[in-house]
C-alpha atoms as a PDB file:
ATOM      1  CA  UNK A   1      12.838  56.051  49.801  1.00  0.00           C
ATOM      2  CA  UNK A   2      13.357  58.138  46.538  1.00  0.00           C
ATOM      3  CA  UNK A   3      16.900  59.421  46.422  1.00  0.00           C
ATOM      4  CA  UNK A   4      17.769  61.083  42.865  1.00  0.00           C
ATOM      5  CA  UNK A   5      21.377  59.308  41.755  1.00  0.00           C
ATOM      6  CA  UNK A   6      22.982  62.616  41.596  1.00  0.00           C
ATOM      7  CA  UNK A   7      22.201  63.355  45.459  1.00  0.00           C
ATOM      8  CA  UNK A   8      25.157  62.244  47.747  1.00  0.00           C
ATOM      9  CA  UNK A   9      24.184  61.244  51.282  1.00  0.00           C
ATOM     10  CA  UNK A  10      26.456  60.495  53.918  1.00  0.00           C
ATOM     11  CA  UNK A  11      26.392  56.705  54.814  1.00  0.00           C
ATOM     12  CA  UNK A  12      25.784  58.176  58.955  1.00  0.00           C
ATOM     13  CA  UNK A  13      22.638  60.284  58.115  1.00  0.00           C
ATOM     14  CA  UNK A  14      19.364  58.776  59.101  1.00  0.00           C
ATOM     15  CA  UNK A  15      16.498  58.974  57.084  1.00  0.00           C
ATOM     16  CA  UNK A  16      13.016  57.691  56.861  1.00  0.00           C
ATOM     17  CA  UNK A  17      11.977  55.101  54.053  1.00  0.00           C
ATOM     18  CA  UNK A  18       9.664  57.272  52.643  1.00  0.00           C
ATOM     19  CA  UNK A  19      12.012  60.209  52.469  1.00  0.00           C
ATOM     20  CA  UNK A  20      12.721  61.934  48.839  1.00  0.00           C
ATOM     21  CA  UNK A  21      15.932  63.625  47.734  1.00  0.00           C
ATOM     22  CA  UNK A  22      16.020  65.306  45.026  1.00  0.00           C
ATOM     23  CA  UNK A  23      18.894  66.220  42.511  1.00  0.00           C
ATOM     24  CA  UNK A  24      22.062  67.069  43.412  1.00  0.00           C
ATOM     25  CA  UNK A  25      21.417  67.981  47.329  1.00  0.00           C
ATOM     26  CA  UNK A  26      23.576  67.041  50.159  1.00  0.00           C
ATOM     27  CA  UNK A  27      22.965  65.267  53.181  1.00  0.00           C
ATOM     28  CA  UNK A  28      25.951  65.176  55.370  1.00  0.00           C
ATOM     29  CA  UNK A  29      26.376  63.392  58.699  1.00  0.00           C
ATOM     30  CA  UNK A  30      24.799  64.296  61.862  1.00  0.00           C
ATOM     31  CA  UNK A  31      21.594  64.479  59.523  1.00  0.00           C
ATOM     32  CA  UNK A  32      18.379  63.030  60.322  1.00  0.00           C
ATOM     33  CA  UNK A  33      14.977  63.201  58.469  1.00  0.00           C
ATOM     34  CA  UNK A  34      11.507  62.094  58.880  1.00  0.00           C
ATOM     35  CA  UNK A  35       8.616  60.472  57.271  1.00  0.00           C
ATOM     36  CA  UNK A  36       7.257  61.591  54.541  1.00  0.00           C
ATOM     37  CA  UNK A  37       9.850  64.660  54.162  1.00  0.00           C
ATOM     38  CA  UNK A  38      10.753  66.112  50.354  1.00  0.00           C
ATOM     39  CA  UNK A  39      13.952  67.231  49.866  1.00  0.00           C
ATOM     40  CA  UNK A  40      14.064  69.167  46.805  1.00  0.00           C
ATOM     41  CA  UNK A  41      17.320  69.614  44.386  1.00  0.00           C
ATOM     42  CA  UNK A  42      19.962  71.068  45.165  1.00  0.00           C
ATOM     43  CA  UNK A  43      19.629  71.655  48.845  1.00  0.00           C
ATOM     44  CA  UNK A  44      21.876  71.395  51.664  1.00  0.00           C
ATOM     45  CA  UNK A  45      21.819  70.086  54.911  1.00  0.00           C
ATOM     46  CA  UNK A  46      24.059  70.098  57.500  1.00  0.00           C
ATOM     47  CA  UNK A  47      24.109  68.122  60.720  1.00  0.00           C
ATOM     48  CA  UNK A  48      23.840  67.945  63.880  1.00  0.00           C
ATOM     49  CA  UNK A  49      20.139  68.591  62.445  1.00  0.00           C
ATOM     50  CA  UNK A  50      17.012  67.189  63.071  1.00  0.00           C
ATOM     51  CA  UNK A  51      13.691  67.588  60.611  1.00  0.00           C
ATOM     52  CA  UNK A  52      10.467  66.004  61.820  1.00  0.00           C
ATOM     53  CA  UNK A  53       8.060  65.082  59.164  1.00  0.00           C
ATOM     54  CA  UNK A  54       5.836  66.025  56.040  1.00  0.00           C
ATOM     55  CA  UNK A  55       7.999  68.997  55.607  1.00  0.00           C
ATOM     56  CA  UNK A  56       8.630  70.252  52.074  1.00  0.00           C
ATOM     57  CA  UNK A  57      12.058  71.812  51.845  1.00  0.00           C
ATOM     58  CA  UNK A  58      12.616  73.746  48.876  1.00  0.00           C
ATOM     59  CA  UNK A  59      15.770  74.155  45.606  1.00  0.00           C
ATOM     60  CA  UNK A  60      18.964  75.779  47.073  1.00  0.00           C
ATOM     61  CA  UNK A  61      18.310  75.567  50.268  1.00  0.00           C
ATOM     62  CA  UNK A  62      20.736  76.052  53.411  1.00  0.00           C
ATOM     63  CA  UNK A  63      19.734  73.858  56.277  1.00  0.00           C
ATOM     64  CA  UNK A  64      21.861  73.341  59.118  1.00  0.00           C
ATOM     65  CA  UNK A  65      24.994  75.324  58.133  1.00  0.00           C
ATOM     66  CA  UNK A  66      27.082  76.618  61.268  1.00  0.00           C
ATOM     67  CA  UNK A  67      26.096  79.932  62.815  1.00  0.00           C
ATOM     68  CA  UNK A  68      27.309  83.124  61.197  1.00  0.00           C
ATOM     69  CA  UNK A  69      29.460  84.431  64.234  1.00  0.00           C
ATOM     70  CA  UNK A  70      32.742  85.246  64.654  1.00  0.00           C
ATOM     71  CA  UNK A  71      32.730  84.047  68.224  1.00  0.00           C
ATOM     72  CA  UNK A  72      31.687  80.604  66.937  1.00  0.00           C
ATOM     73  CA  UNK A  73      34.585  78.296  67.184  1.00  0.00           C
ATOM     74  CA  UNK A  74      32.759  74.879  66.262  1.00  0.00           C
ATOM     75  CA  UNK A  75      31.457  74.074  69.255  1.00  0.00           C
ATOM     76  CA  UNK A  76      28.657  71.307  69.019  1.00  0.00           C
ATOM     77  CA  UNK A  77      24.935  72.926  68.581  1.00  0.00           C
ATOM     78  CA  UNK A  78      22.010  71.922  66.650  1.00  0.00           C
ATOM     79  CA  UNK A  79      18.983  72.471  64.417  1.00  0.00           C
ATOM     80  CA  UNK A  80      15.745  71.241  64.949  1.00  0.00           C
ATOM     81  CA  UNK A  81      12.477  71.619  62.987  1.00  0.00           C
ATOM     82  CA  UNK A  82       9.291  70.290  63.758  1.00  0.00           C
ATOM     83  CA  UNK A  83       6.808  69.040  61.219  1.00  0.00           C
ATOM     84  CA  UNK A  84       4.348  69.838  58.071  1.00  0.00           C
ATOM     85  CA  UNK A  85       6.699  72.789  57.407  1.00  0.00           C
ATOM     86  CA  UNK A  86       6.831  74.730  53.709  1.00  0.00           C
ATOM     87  CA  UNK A  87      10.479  75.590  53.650  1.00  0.00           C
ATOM     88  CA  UNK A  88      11.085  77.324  50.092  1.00  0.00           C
ATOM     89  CA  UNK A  89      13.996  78.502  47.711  1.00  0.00           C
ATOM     90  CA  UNK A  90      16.869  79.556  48.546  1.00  0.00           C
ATOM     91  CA  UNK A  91      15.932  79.308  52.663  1.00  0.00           C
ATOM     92  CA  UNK A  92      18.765  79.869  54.445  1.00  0.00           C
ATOM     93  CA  UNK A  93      18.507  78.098  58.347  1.00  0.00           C
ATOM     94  CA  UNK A  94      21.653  78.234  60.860  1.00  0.00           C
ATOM     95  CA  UNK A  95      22.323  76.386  63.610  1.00  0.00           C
ATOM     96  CA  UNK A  96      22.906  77.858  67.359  1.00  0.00           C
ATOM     97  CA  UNK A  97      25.614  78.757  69.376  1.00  0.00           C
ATOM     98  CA  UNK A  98      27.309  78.252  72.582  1.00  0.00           C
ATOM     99  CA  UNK A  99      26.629  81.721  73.663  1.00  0.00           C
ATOM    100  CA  UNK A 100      22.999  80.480  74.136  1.00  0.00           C
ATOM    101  CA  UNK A 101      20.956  77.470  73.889  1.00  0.00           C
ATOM    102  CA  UNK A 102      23.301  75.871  71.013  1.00  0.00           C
ATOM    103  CA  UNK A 103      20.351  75.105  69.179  1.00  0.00           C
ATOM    104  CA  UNK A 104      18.167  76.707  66.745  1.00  0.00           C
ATOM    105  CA  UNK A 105      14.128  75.418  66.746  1.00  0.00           C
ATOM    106  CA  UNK A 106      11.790  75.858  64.339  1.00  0.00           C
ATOM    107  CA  UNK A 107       8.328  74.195  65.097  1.00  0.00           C
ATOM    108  CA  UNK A 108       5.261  72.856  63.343  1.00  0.00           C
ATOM    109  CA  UNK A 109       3.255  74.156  60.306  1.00  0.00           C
ATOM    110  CA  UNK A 110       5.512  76.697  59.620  1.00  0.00           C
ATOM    111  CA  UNK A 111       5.351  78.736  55.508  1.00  0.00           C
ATOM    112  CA  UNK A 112       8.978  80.190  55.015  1.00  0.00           C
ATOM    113  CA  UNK A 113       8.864  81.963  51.492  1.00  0.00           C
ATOM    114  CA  UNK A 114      11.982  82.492  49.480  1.00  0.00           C
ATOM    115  CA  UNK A 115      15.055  83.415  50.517  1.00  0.00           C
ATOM    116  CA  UNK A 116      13.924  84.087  54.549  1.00  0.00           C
ATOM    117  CA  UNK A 117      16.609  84.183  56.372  1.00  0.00           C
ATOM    118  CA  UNK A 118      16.860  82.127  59.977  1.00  0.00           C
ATOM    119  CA  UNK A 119      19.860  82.627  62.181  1.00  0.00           C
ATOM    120  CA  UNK A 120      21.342  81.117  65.263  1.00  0.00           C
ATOM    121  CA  UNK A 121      19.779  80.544  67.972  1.00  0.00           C
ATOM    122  CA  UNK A 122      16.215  81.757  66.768  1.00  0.00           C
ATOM    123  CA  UNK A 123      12.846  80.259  67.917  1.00  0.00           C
ATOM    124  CA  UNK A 124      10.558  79.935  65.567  1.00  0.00           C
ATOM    125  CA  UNK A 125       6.804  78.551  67.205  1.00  0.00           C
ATOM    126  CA  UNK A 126       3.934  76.764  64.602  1.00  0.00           C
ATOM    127  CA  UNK A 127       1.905  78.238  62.152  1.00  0.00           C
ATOM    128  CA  UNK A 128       4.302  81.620  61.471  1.00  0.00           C
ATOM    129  CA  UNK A 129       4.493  83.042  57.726  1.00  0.00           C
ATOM    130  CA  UNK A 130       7.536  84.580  57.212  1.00  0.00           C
ATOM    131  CA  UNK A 131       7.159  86.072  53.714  1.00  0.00           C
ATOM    132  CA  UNK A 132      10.082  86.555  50.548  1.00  0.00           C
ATOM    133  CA  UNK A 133      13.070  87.791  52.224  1.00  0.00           C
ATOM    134  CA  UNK A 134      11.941  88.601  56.006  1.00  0.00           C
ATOM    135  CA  UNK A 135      15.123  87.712  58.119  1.00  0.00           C
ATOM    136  CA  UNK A 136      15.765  87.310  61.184  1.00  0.00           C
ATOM    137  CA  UNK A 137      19.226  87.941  63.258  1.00  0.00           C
ATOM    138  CA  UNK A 138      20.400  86.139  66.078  1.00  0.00           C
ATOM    139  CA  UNK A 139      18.316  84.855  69.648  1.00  0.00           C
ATOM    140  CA  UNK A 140      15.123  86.233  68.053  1.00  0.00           C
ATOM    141  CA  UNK A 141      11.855  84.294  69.189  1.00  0.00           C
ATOM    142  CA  UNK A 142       8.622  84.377  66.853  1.00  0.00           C
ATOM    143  CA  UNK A 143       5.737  83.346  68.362  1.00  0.00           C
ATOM    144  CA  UNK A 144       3.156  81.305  67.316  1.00  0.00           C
ATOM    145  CA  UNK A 145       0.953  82.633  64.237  1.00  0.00           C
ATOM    146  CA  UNK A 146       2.994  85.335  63.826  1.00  0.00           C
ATOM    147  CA  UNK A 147       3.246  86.962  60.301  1.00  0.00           C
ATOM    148  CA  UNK A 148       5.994  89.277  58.795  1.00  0.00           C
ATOM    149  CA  UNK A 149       5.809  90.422  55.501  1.00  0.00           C
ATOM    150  CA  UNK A 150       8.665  90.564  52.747  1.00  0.00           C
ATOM    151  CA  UNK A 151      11.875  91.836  53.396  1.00  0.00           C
ATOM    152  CA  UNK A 152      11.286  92.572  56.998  1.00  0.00           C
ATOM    153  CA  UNK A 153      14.513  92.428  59.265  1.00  0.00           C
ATOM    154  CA  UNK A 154      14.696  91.964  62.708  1.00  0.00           C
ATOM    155  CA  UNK A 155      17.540  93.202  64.974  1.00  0.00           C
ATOM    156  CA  UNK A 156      18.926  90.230  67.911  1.00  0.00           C
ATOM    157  CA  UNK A 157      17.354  89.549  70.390  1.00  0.00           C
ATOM    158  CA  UNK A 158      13.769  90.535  69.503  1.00  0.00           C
ATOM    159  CA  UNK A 159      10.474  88.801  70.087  1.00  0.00           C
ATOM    160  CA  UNK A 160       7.646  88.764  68.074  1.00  0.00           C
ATOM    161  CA  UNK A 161       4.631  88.243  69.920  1.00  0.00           C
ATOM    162  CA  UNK A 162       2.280  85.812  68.547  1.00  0.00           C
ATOM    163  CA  UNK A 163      -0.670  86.752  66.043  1.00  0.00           C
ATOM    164  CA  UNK A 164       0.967  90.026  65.275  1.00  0.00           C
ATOM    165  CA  UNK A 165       1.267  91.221  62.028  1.00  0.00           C
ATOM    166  CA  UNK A 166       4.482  93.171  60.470  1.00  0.00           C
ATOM    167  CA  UNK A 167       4.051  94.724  57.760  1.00  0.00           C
ATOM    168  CA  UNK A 168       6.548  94.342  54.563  1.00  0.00           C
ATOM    169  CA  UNK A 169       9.742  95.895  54.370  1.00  0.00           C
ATOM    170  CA  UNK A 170      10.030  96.844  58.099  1.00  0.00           C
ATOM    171  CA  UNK A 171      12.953  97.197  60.368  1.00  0.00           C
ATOM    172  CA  UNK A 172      12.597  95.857  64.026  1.00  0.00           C
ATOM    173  CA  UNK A 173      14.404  96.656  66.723  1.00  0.00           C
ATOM    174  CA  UNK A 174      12.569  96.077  69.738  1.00  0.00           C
ATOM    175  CA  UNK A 175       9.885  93.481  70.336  1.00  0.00           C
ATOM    176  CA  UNK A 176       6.951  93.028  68.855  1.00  0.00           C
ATOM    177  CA  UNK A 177       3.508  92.745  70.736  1.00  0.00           C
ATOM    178  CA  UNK A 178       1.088  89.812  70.455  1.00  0.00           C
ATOM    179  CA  UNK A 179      -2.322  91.162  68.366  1.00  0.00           C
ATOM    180  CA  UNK A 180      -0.620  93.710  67.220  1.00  0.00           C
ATOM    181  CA  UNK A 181      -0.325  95.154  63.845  1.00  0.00           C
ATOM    182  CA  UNK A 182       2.971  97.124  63.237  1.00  0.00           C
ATOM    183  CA  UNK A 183       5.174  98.327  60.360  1.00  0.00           C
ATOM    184  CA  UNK A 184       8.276 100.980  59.895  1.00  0.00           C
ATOM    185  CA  UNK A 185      11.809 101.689  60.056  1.00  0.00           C
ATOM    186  CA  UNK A 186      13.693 100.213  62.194  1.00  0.00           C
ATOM    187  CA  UNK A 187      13.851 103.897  64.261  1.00  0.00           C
ATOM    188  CA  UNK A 188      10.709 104.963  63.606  1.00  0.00           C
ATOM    189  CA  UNK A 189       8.454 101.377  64.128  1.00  0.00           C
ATOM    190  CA  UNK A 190       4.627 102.545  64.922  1.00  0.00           C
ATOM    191  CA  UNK A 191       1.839 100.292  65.722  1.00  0.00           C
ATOM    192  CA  UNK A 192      -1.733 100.897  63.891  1.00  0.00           C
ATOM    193  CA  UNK A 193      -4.206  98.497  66.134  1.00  0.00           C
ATOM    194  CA  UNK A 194      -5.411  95.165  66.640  1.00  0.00           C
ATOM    195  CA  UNK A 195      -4.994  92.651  64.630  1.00  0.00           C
ATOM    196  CA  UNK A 196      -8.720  92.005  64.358  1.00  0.00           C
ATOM    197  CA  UNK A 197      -8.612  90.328  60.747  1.00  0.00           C
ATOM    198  CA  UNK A 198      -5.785  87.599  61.696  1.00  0.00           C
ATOM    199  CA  UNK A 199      -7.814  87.249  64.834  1.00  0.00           C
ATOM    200  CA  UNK A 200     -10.977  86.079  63.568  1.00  0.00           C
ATOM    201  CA  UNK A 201      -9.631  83.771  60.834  1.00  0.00           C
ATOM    202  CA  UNK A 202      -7.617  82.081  63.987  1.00  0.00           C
ATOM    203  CA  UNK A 203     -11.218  81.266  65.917  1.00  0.00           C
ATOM    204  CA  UNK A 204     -10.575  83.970  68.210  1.00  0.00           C
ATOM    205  CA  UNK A 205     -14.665  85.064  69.742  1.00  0.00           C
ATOM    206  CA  UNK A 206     -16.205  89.181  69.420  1.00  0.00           C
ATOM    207  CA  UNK A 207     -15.766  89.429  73.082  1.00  0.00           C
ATOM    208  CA  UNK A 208     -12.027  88.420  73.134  1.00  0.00           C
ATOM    209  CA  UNK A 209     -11.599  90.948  70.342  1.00  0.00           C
ATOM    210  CA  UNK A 210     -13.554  93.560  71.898  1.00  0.00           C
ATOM    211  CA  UNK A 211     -11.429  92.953  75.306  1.00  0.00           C
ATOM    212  CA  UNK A 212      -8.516  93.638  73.462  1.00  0.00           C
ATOM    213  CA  UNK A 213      -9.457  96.307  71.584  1.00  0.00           C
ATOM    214  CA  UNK A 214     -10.089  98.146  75.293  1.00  0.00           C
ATOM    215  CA  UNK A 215      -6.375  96.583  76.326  1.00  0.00           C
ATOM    216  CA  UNK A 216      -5.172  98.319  73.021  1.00  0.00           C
ATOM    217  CA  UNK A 217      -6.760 101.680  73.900  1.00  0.00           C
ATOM    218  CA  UNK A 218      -5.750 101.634  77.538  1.00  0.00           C
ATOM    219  CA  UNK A 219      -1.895 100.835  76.767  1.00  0.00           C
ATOM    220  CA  UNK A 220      -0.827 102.679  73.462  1.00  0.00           C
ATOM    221  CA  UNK A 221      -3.783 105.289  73.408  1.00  0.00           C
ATOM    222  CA  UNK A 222      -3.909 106.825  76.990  1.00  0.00           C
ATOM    223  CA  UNK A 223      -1.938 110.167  76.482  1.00  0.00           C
ATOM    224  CA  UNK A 224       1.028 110.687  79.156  1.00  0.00           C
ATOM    225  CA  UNK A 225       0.225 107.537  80.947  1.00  0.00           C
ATOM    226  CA  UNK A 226       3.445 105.691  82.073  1.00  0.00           C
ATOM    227  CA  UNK A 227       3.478 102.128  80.560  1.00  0.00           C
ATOM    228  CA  UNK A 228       3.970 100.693  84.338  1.00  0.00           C
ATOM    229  CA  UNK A 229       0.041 102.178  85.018  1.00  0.00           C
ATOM    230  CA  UNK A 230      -1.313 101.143  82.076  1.00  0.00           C
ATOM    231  CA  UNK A 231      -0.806  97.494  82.240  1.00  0.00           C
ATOM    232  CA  UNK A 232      -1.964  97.997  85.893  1.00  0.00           C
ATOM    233  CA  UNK A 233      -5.188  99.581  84.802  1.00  0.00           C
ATOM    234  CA  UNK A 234      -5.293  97.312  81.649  1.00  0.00           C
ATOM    235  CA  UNK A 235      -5.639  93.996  84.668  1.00  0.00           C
ATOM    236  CA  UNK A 236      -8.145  95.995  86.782  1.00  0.00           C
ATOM    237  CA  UNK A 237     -10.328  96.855  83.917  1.00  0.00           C
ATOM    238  CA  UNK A 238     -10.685  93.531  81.950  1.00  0.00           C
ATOM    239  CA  UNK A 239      -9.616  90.815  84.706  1.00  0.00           C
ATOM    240  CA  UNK A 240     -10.368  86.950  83.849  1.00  0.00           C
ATOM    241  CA  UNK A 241      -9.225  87.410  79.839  1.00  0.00           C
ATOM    242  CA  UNK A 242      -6.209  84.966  79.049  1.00  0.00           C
ATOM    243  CA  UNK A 243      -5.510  87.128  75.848  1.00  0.00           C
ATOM    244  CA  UNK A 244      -5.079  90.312  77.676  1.00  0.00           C
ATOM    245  CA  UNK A 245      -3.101  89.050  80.321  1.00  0.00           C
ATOM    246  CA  UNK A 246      -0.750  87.236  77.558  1.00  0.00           C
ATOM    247  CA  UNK A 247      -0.438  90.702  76.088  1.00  0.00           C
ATOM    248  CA  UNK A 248       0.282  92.490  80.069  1.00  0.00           C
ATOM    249  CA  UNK A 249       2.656  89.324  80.614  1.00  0.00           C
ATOM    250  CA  UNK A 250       4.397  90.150  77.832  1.00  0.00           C
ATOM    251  CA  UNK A 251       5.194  93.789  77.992  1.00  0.00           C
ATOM    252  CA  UNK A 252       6.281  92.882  81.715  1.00  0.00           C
ATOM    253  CA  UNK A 253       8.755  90.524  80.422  1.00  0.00           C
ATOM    254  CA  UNK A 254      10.429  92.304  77.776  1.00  0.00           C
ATOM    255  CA  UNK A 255      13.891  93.164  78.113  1.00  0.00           C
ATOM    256  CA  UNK A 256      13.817  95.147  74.888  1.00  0.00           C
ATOM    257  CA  UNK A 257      11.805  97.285  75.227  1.00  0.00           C
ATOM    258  CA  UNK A 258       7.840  96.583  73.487  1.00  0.00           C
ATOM    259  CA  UNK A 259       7.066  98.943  70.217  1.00  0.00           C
ATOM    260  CA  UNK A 260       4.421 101.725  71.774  1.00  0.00           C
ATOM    261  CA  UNK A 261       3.967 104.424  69.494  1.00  0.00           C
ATOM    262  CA  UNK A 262       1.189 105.021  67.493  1.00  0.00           C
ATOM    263  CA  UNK A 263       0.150 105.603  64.004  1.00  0.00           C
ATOM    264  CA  UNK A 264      -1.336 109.517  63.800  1.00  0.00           C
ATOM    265  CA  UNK A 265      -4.311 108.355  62.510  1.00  0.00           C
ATOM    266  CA  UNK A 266      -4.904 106.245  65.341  1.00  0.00           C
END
């Protein structure tokens, strides 16, 4: 274990021998840490959390720190990340709340630039870039392989579906679909196709793509078709394709409503 003399643990946090601490950052109780973890300086973390191992957490960052709501009234809830994460400057990660699932999860493989934002309650899956300053509010769940680009917000609540793509500087307010590429204001969020790029670098075949191309067409391109017969057609016309039933599963389930509309030029 490498612990910088200027870092101050608590004597009740647990951490593996090979963990590194790095100036000046804080390790209170209720803290544990894995193998092969590198705390960097100045960094805080508060417990009850729970970091796996080979993650890289960067200077001045928040890790653990109680949820930002005024209904919190310190009511036990937790923080867990998985492993191999990049966690960078200035990353700011809250725990849950009581109102939900008292615990905040963020999984494997995970790149969080500077200064993303992660509040209560959020799910984050494995392999999701969140770029400089994307944030996310309260109960949001990010998929896996998800990216959004920097200085994207997104409202409570939300999903984003996995291997979507959100473009920098967008506001969302309503969830995200898997494959999808979307960007926008948070009023005026429009989708402009597959996201065939992200799709092939992640192994995905030509005739998955091509499937959900079709899906793509059938749901956000059919003029005047309710969304209800769409996803109905969408089954009947390309039956047996896990992708495009993830996609029709997930517009089913959304209690958010699912971003629809369309670029012009598409």
């Amino acid at each position: 274990m490498t612990i910088h003399p200027t870092a101050v643990i608590d004597p009740s946090a647990e951490l593996d021998p090979t963990v590194s601490v790095g100036p000046y950052s804080i390790i209170e109780k209720g803290v544990c840490i894995g193998a092969d973890t590198i705390i960097k300086s100045h960094t805080v973390v508060t417990g009850p959390t729970f970091i796996g191992s080979g993650n890289t957490i960067g200077p001045f960052a928040t890790i653990g720190a109680p949820p930002q709501d005024l209904k919190y009234q310190g009511e036990d809830s937790t923080l867990v990340i998985g492993n191999n994460n990049q966690i960078r400057e200035y990353v700011s990660i809250h725990r849950g709340t009581a109102g939900d699932r008292s615990e905040t999860t963020v999984g494997n493989n995970n790149l969080l630039m500077g200064y993303v934002h992660i509040a209560h309650d959020c799910d984050v899956g494995n392999n999701v870039i969140m770029a400089n300053g994307a944030t996310l509010a309260g109960h949001v769940y990010v998929y896996d392989h998800a990216i959004l680009g920097g200085l994207v917000a997104v409202h409570q609540f939300s999903r984003i579906g996995s291997h979507s793509y959100i473009g920098g500087v967008s506001g969302i307010s309503m969830d995200v679909p898997p494959f999808i590429i979307v960007s926008g204001t948070r009023r005026d969020t429009r989708v402009s196709g597959i996201n065939k790029v992200g799709l092939r670098r992640h192994g995905f075949d030509k005739e998955t793509i091509k499937k959900l191309d079709k899906a793509y067409k059938i749901i956000f391109l059919t003029p005047g078709q309710l969304l209800k017969d769409a996803l109905d057609e969408t089954i009947r016309e390309i039956p047996d394709c896990d992708a495009v039933n993830h996609l029709v599963v997930f517009f089913r389930t959304s209690k958010q409503g699912v971003v629809r509309t369309v670029n012009e030029k598409d």
